[in-house]
Protein backbone atom coordinates (compact mmCIF):
# COMPACT_ATOMS: atom_id res chain seq x y z
CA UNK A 1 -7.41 20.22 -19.60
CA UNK A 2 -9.45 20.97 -16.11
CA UNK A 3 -9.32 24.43 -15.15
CA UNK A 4 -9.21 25.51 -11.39
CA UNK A 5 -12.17 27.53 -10.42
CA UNK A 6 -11.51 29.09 -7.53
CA UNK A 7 -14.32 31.37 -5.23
CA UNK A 8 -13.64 34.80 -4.67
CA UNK A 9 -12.85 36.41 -1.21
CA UNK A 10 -12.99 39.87 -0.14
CA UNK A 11 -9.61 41.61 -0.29
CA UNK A 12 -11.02 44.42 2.43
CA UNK A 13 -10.96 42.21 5.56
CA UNK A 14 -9.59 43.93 8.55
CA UNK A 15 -9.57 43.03 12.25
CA UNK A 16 -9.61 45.15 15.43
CA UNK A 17 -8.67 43.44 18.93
CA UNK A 18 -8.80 45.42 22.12
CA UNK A 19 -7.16 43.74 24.45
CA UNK A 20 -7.33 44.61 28.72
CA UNK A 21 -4.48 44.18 31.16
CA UNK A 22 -1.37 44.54 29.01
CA UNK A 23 1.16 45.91 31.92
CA UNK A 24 3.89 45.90 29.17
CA UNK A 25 4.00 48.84 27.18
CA UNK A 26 4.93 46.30 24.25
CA UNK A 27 2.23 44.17 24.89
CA UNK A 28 -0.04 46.77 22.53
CA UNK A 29 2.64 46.76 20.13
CA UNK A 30 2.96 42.55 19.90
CA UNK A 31 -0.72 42.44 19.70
CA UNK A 32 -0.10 45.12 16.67
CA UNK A 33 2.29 43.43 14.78
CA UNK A 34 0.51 39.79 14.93
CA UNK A 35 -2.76 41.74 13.64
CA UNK A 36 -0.58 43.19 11.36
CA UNK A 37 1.41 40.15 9.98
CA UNK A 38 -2.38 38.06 9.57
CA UNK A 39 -4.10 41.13 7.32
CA UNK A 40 -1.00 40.74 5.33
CA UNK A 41 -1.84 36.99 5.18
CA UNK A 42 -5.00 37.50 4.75
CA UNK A 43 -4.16 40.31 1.92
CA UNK A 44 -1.90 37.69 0.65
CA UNK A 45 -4.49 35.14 0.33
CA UNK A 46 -7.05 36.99 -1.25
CA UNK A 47 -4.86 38.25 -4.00
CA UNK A 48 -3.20 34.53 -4.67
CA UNK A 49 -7.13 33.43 -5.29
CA UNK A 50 -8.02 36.60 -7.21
CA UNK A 51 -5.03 35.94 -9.49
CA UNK A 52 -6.19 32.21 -10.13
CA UNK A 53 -9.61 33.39 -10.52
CA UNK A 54 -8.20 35.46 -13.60
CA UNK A 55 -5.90 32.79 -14.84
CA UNK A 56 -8.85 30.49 -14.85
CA UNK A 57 -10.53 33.16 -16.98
CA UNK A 58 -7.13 33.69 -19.33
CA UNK A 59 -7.15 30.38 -19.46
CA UNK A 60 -10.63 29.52 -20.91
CA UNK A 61 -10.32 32.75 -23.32
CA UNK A 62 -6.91 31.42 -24.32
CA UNK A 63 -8.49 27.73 -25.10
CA UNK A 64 -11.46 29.51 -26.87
CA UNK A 65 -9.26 31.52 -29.11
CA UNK A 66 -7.15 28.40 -30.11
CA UNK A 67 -10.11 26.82 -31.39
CA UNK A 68 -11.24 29.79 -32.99
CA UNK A 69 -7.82 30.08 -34.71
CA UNK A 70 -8.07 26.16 -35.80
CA UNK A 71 -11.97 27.43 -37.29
CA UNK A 72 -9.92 30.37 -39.53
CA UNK A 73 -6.99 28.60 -40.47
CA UNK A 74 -9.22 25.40 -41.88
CA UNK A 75 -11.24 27.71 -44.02
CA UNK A 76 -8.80 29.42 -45.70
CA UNK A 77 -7.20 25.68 -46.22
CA UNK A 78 -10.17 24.57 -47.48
CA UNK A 79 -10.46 27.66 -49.92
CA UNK A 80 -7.06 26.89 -51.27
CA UNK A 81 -6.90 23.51 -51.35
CA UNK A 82 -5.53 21.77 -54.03
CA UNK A 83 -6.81 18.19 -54.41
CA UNK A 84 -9.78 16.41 -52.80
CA UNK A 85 -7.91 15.03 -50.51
CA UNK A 86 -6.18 18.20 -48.62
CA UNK A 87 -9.52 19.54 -48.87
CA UNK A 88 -10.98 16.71 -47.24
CA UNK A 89 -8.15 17.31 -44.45
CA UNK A 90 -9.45 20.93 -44.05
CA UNK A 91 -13.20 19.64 -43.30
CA UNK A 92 -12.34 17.12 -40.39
CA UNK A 93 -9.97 19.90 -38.95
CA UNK A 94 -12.46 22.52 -38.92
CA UNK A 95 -15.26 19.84 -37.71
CA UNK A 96 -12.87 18.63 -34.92
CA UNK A 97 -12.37 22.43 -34.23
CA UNK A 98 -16.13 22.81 -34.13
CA UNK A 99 -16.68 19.67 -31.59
CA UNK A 100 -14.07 20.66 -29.32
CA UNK A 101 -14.70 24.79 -28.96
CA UNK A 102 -18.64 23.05 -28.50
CA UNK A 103 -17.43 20.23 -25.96
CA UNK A 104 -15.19 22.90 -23.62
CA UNK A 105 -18.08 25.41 -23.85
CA UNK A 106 -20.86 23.46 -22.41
CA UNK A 107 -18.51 21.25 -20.41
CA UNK A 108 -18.02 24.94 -18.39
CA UNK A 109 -21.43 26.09 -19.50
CA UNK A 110 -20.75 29.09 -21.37
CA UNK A 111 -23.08 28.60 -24.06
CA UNK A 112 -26.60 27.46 -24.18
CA UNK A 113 -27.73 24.12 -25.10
CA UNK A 114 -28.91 25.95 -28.56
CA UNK A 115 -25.37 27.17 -29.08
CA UNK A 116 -24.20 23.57 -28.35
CA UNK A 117 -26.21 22.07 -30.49
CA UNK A 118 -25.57 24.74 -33.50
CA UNK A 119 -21.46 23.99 -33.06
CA UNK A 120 -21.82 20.59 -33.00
CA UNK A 121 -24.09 20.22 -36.04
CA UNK A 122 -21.38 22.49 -37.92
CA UNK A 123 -19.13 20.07 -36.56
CA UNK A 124 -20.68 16.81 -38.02
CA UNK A 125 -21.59 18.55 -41.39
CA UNK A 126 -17.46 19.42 -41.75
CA UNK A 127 -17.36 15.80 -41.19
CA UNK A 128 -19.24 14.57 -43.63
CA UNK A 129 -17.92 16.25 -46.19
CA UNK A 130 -14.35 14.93 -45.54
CA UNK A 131 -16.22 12.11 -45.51
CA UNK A 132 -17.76 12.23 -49.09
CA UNK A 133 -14.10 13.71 -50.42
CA UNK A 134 -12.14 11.19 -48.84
CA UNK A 135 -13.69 8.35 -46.93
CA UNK A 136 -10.52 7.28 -44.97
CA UNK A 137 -9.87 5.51 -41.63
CA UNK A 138 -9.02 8.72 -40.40
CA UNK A 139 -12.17 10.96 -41.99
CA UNK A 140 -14.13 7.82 -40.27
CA UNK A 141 -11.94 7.53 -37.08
CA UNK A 142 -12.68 11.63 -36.69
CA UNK A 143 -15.83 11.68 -36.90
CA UNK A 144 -16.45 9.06 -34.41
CA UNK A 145 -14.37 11.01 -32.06
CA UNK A 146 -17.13 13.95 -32.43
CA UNK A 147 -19.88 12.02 -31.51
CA UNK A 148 -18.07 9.89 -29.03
CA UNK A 149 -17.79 13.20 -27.06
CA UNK A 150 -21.30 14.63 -27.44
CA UNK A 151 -22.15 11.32 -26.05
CA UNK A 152 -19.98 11.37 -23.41
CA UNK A 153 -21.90 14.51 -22.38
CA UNK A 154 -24.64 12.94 -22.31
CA UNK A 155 -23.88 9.99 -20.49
CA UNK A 156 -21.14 10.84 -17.96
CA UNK A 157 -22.36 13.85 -15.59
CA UNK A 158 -19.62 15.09 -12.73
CA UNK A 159 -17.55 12.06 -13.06
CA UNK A 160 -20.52 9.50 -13.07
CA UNK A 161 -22.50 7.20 -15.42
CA UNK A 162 -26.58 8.79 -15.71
CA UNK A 163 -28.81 6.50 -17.32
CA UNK A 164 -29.44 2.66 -18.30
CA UNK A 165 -26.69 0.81 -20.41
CA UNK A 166 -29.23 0.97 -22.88
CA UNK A 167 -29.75 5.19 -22.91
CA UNK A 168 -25.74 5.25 -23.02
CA UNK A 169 -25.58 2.56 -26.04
CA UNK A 170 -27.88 5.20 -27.79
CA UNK A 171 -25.84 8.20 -27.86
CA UNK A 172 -22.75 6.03 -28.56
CA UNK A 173 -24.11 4.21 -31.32
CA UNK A 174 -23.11 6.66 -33.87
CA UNK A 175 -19.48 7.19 -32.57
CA UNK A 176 -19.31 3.46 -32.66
CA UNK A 177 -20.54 2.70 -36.30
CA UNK A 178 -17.96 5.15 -37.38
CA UNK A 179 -15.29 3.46 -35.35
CA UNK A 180 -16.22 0.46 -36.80
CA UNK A 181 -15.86 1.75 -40.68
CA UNK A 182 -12.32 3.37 -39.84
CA UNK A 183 -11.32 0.02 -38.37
CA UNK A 184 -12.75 -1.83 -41.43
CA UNK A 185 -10.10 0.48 -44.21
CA UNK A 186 -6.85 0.27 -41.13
CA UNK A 187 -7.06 -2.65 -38.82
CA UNK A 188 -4.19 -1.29 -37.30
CA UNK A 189 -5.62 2.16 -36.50
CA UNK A 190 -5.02 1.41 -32.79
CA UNK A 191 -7.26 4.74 -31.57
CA UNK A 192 -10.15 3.15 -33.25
CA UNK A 193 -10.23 0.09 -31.09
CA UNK A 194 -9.09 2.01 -27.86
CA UNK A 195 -12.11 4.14 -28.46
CA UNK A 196 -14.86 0.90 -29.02
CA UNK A 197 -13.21 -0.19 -25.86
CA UNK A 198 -14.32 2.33 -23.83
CA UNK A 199 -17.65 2.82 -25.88
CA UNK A 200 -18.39 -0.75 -24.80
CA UNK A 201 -16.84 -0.80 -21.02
CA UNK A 202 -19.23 2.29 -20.69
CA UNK A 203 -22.23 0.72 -21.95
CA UNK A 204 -21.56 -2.43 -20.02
CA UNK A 205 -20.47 -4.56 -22.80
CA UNK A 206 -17.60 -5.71 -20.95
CA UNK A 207 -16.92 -9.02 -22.91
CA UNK A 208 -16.74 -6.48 -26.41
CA UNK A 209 -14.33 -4.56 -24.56
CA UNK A 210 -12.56 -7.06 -23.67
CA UNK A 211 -12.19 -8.20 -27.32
CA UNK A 212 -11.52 -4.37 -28.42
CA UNK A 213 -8.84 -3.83 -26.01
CA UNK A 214 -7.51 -7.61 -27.03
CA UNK A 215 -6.83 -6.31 -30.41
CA UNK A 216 -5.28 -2.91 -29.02
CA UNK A 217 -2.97 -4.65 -27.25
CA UNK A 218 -1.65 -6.33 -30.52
CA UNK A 219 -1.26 -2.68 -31.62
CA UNK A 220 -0.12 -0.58 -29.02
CA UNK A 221 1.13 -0.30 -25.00
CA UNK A 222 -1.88 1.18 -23.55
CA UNK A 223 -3.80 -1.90 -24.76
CA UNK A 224 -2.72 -3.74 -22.10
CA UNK A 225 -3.63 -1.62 -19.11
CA UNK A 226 -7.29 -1.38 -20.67
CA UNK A 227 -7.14 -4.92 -20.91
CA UNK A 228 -6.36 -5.60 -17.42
CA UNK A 229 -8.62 -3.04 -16.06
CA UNK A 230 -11.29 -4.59 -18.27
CA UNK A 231 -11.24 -7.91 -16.88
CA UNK A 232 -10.74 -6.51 -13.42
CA UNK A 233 -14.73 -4.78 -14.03
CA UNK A 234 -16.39 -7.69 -15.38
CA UNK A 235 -14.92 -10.06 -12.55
CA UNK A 236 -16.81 -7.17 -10.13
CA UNK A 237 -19.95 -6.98 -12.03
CA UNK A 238 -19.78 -10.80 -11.92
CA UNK A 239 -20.13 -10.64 -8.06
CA UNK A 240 -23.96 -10.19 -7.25
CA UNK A 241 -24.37 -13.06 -9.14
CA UNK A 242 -21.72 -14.51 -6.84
CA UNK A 243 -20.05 -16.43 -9.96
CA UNK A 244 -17.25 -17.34 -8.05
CA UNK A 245 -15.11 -19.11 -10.38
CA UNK A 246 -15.54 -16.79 -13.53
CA UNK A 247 -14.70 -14.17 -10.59
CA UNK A 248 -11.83 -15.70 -9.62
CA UNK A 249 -10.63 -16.20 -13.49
CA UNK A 250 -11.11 -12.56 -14.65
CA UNK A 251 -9.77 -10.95 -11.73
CA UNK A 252 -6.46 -13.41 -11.63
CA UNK A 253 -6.63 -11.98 -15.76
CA UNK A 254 -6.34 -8.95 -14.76
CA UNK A 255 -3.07 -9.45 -12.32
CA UNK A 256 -1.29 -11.34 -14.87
CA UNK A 257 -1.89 -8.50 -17.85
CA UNK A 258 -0.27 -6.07 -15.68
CA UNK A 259 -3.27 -4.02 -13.46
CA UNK A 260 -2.29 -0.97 -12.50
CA UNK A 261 -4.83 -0.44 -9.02
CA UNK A 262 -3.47 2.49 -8.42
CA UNK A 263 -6.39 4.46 -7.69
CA UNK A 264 -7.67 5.34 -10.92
CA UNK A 265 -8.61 2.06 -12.07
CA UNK A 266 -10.17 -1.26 -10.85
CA UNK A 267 -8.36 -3.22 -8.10
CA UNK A 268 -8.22 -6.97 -8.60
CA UNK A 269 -5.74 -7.64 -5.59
CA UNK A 270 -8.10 -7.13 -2.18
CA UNK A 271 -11.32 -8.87 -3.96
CA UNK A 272 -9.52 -11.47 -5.00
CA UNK A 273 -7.52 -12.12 -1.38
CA UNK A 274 -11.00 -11.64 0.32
CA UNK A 275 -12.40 -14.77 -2.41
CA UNK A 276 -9.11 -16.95 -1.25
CA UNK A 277 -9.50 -16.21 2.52
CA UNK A 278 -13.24 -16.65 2.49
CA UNK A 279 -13.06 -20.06 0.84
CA UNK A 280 -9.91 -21.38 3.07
CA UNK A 281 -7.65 -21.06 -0.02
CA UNK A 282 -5.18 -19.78 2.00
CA UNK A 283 -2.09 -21.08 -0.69
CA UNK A 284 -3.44 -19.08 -3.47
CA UNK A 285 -4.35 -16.12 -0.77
CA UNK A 286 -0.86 -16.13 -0.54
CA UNK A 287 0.19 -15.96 -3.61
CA UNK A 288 -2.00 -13.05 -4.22
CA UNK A 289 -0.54 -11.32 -1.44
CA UNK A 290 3.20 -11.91 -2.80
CA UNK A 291 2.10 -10.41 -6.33
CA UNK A 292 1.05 -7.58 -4.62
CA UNK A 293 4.09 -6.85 -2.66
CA UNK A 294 5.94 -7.73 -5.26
CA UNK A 295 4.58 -4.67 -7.86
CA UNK A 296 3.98 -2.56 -5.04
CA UNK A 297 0.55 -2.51 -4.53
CA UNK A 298 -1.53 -2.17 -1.28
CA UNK A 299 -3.19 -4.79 0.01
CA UNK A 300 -6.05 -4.23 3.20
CA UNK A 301 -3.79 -4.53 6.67
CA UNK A 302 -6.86 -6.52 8.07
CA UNK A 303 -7.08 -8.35 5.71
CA UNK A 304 -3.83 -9.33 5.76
CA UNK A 305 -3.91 -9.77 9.38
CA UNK A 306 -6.88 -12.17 8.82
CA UNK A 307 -4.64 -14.55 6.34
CA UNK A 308 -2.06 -14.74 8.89
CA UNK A 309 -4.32 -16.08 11.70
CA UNK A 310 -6.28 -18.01 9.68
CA UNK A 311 -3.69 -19.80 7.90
CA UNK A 312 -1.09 -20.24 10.59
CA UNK A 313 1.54 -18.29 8.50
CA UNK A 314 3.09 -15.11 8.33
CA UNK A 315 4.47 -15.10 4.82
């Protein structure tokens, strides 16, 4: 969960006006009360933000703790466990506990990269004992999730992809092996292939993710808006090498499985209208444009505005 940070501001700001030719004796007074009423603003302000600024740190204490809590509570299970297999339960809790208090920590940097490293290696070796106890889907599928996130870390910095597809295939290769094994014991463990999805979308393996997201969409909803997004990437990856029809194909894919375009994800609609109305295919231009209205999504006005003068129509 992302966690407002807010900058501080002084609470102690005060203003003094002195103001020449008031004839009214309650011009002073007006020029008073309006200096008064914007230091209470002001006051107001200041405290809103320095309240926020505190929740933010409640906030992050609060998450720490839980995680803390989830470290405890998986010892003592593992202490009193029972069978291999509750045991085993115990290990990938605490290990998931592990990853994530490591993840939030450096994701706000409140540790060092030593400290990092330290919780995450606790993390993996929790892991692999479930692992060696129990080697389930889920022992596999959990992990994967670990590493998937130390290498999401790595390769995603303030919202964007750093290095080559092949540096970012690195760090995932792990998470994706152990995908792989957890999808090998439960075909149907949807999570699995949702995960190799985006493991392979952010390596640039976009016709694996296309397949991953394929077999999600057997297994579960959210398959399907992967899916569409997915096609709706490769058909604009496909552009420099101005592969027209495969273009054409992927992002008409994409419409038909459902694309969302609403900001978050790829938008298949305008690209595709621009490919119709640059090669005088102004029927199918159409037809794009009609899709569009039809779900509600927004299509360029001058682009639109081309269409209609090029084609002669208005609908």
């Amino acid at each position: 969960m992302p966690i407002l940070v807010l900058p501080r501001l002084s609470a102690g700001m005060s203003a003094r006006f002195c103001i020449s030719g008031m004839d009214s004796r309650y011009g002073p007074m007006k020029t008073s009360l309006k200096i008064a009423g914007l230091s209470l603003k002001i006051a107001t302000l200041a405290s809103v933000l320095l309240f926020l600024v505190g929740c933010n740190r409640i906030a992050r204490s609060w998450y720490l703790s839980s995680y803390d809590r989830d470290i405890s509570s998986s010892t003592k299970a593992i202490e009193s466990a029972r069978d291999h297999a509750h045991r085993a339960e115990a290990y990938a809790k605490r290990g998931s506990a592990y990853s994530e208090k490591a993840r939030y920590s450096r994701a706000f940097k409140l540790i060092s990269a030593d400290e990092y490293d330290r919780l995450f290696g606790l993390a993996v070796k929790d892991h692999d004992q479930a692992i060696a106890l129990a080697p389930s889907a889920e022992a596999y599928y959990t992990r994967g999730v670990t590493y998937y996130d130390r290498a999401a870390l790595e390769a995603v910095v303030d919202g964007r992809l750093v290095g080559s597809d092949a540096d970012r295939k690195a760090w995932f290769d792990p998470a994706t092996a152990d995908f792989k094994k957890a999808i090998e014991r439960d075909g149907r463990l949807y999570l699995a292939w949702d995960r190799l999805g985006l493991i392979h979308e952010t390596t640039g393996e976009l016709d694996q993710a296309i397949s991953d997201y394929s077999q999600e969409m057997a297994l579960n909803p959210l398959g399907k808006a992967r899916l569409a997004d997915a096609y709706c990437t490769r058909g604009g990856s496909n552009q420099k090498d101005k592969k027209n029809d495969a273009i054409i194909a992927d992002y008409e894919k994409s419409i038909d499985t459902g694309a969302t375009a609403d900001g978050c994800s790829c938008d298949p609609y305008n690209p595709l209208l621009g490919l119709y109305v640059e090669g005088r295919r102004y029927d199918q231009a159409w037809e794009v444009v009609h899709k569009a209205q039809k779900s509600k999504k927004w299509i360029a006005p001058e682009m639109l505005d081309r269409l209609k003068k090029e084609s002669g129509r208005s609908n």
